[in-house]
C-alpha atoms as a PDB file:
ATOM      1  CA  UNK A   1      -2.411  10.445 -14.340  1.00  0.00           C
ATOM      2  CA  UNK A   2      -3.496   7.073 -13.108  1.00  0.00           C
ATOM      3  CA  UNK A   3      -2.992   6.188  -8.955  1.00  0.00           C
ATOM      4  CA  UNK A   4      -0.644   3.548 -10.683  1.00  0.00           C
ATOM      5  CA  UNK A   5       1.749   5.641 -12.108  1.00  0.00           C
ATOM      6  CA  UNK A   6       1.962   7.820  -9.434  1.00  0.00           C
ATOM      7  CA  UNK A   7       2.510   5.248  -6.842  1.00  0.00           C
ATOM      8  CA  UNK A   8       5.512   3.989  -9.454  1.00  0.00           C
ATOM      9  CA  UNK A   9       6.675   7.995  -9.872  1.00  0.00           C
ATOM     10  CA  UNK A  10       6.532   8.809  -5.997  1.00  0.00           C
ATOM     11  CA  UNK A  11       8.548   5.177  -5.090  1.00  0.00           C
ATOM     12  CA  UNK A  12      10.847   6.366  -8.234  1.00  0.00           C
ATOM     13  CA  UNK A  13      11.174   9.828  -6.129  1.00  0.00           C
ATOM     14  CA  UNK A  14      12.515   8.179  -3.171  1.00  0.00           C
ATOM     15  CA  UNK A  15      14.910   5.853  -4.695  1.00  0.00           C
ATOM     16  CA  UNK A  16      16.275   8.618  -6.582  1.00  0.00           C
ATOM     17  CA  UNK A  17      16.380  10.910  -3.106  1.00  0.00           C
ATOM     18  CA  UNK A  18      18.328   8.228  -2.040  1.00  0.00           C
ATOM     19  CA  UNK A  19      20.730   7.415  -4.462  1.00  0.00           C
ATOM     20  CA  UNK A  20      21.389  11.724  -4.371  1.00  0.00           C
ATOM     21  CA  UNK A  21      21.650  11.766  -0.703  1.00  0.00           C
ATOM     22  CA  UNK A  22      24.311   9.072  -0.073  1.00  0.00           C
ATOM     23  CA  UNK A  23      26.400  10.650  -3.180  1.00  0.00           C
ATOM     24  CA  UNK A  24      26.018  14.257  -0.631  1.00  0.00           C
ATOM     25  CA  UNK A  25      26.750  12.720   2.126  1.00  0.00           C
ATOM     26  CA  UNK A  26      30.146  11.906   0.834  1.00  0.00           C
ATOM     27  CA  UNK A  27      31.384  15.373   0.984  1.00  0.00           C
ATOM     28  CA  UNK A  28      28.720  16.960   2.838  1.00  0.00           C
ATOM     29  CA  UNK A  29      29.451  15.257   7.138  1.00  0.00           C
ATOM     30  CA  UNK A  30      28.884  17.976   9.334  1.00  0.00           C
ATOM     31  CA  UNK A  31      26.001  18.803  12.210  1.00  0.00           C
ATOM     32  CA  UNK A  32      24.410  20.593   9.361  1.00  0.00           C
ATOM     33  CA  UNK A  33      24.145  17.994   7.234  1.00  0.00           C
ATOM     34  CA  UNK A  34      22.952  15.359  10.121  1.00  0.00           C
ATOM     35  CA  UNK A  35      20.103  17.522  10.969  1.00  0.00           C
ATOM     36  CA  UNK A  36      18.730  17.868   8.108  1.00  0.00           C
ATOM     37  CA  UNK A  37      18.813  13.799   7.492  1.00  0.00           C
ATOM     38  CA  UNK A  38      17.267  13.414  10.618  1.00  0.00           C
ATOM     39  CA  UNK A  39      14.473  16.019   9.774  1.00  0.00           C
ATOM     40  CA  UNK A  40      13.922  15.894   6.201  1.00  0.00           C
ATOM     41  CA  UNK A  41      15.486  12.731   5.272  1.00  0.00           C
ATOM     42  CA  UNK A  42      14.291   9.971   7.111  1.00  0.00           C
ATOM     43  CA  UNK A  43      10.912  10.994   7.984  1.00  0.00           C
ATOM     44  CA  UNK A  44      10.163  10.894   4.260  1.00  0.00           C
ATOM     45  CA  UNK A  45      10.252   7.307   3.641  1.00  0.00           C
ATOM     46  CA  UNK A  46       7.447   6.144   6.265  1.00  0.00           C
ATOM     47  CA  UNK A  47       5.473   9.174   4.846  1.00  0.00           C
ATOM     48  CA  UNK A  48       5.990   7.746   1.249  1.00  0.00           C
ATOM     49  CA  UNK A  49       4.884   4.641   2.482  1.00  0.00           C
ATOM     50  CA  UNK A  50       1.673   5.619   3.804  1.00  0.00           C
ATOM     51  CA  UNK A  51       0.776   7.995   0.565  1.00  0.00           C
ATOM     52  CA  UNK A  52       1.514   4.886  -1.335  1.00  0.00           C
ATOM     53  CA  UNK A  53      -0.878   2.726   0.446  1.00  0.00           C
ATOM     54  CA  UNK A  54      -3.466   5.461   0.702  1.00  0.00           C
ATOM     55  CA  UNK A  55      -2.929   5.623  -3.467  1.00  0.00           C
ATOM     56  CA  UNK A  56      -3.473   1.538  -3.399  1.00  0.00           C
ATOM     57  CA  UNK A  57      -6.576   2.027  -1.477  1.00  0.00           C
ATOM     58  CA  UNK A  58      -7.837   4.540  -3.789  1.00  0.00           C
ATOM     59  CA  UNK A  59      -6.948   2.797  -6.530  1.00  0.00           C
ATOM     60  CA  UNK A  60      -9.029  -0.214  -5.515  1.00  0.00           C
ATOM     61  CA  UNK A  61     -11.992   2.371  -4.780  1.00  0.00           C
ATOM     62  CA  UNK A  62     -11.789   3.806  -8.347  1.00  0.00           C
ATOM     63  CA  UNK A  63     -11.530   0.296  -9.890  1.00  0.00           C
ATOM     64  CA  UNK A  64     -15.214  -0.364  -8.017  1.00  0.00           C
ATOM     65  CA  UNK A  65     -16.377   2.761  -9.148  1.00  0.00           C
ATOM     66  CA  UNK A  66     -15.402   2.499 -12.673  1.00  0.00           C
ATOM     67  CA  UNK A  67     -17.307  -0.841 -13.005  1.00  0.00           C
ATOM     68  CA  UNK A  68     -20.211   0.199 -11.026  1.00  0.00           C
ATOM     69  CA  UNK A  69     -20.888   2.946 -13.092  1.00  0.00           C
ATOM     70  CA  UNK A  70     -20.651   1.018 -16.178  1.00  0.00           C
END
């Protein structure tokens, strides 16, 4: 799988996570339910971000690679 497509699949992820968690949230609003948005929720996204950018950088490496080991 190329750094590409799994930068696309892992932002996918998210937006699906997303779209999932508000539809939960509708009939899931109790102290139960706010914890585990503040711990598993939310954290996620700046984590994403950063795997994301570490797949860019990588994905710049491997394009240097490729064509110096042409």
């Amino acid at each position: 799988m190329s750094v590409t497509v799994s930068r696309a699949r892992l932002f996918g992820a998210l937006k699906e996570l997303r779209i999932r968690w508000r539809r939960i949230k509708d009939s899931w609003d109790d102290p139960a339910s706010r914890h585990f948005e503040e711990s598993v929720i939310e954290p996620l996204e700046p984590r994403v971000r950063s795997a994301v950018s570490a797949l860019e950088k990588m994905g710049q490496i491997l394009i240097v690679v490729r064509r110096d080991c042409e």
